[in-house]
Protein backbone atom coordinates (compact mmCIF):
# COMPACT_ATOMS: atom_id res chain seq x y z
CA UNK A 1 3.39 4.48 -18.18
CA UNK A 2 2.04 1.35 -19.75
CA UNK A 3 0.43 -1.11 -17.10
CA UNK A 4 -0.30 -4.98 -18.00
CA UNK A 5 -1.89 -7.08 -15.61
CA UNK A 6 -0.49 -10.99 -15.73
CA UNK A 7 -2.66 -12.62 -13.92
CA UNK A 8 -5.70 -12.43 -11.14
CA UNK A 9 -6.59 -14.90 -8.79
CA UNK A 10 -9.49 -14.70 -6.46
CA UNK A 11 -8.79 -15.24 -2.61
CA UNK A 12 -12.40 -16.37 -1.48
CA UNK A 13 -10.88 -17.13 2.09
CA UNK A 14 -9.09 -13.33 2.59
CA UNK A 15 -12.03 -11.98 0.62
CA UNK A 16 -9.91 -10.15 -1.86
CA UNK A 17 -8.44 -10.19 -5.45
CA UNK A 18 -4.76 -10.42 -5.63
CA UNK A 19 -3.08 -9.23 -8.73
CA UNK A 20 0.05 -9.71 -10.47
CA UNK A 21 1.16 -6.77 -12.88
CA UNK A 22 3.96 -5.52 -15.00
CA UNK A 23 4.40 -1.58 -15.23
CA UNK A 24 6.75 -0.34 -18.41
CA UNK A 25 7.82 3.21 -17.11
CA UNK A 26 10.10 6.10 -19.00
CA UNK A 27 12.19 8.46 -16.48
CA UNK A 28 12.17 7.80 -12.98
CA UNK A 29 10.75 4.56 -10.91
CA UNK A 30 7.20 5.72 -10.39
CA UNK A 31 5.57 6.28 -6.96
CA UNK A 32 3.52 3.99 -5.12
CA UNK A 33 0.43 6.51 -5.53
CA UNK A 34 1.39 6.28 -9.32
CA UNK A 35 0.86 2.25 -9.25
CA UNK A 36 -2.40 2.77 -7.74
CA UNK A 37 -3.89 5.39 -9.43
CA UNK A 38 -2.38 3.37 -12.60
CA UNK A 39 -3.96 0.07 -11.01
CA UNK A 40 -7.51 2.06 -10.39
CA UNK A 41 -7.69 3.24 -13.97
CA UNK A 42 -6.83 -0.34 -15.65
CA UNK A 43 -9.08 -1.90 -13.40
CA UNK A 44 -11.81 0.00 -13.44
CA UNK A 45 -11.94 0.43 -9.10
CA UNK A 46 -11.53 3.10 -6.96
CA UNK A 47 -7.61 3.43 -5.55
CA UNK A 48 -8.85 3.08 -1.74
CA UNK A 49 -9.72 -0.48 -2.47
CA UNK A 50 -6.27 -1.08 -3.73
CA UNK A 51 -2.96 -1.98 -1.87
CA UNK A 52 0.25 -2.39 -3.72
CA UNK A 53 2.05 -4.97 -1.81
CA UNK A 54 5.09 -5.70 -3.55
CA UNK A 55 7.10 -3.75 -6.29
CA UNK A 56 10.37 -4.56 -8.09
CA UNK A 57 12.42 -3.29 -10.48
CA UNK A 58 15.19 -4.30 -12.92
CA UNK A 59 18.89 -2.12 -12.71
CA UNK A 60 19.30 -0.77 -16.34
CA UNK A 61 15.49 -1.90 -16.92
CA UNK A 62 12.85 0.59 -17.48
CA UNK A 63 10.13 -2.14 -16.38
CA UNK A 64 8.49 -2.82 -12.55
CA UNK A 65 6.41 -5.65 -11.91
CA UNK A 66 4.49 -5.96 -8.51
CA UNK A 67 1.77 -7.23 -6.33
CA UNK A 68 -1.21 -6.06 -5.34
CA UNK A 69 -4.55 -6.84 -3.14
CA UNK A 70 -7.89 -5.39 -4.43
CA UNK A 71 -10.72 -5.56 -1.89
CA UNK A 72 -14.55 -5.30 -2.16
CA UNK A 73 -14.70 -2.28 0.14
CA UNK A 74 -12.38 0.00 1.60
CA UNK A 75 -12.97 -1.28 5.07
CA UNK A 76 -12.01 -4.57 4.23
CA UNK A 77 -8.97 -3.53 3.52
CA UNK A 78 -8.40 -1.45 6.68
CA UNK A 79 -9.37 -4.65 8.14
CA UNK A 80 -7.55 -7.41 6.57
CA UNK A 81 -4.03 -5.88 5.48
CA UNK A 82 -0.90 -5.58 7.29
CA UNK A 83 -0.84 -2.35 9.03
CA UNK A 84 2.39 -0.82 7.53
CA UNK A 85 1.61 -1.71 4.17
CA UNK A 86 -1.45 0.80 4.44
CA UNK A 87 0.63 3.49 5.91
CA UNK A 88 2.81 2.76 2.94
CA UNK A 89 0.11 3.34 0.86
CA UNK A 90 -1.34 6.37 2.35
CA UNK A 91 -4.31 4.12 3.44
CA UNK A 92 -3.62 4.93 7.45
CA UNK A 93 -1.69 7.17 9.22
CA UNK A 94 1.15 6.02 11.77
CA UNK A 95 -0.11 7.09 14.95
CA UNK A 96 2.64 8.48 17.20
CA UNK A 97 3.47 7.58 20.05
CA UNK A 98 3.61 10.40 22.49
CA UNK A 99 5.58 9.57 25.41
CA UNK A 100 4.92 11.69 28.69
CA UNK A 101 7.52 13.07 30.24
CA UNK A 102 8.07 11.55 33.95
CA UNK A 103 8.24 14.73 36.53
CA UNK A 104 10.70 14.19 39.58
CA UNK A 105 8.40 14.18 42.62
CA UNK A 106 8.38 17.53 44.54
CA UNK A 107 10.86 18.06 47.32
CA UNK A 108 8.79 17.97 51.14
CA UNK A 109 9.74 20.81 52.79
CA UNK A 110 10.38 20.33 56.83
């Protein structure tokens, strides 16, 4: 997997990096977990500080380019990024909503 980044702007008002990047891939379209790990390598950061918000691919084309935030600290990406694009990235977990289960009252007895 060959990663090349195209271009990096700084977001001073978001407080983040976002990154543009093209991905040349044999076999099968690789994971999000693989862009970041691949994005953490190239860049020199740790993955937790990364979130890969946007990947496309090509039919027929063994290429993905993509998207993706990089943030000073891991909590500032906890704090700043959409919500489901951390649980895509393994960043949070979904919490689940338990719903209680609504008892019938009991019966008065005469």
């Amino acid at each position: 997997m060959n990663i090349s980044i195209e271009s990096k702007t700084t977001n001073a008002l978001l407080n983040r990096t976002d990154v543009h990047f093209k991905i040349e891939f044999e076999g099968g379209i690789p994971s999000r977990k693989q862009v970041r790990e691949a994005l953490s390598a190239a860049l020199s950061i740790p993955a937790e500080r990364i979130v890969v918000v946007r990947l496309d691919s090509s039919f027929g084309l063994h290429t993905l380019t993509g998207i993706s935030h990089l943030y000073p600290t891991a909590e500032a990406a906890l704090k700043n990024e959409k919500k489901h694009l951390l649980i895509r990235d393994g960043l949070a977990v979904k919490a689940e909503k338990k719903k209680e289960e609504k008892k019938a009252p009991a019966k008065k007895k005469d």
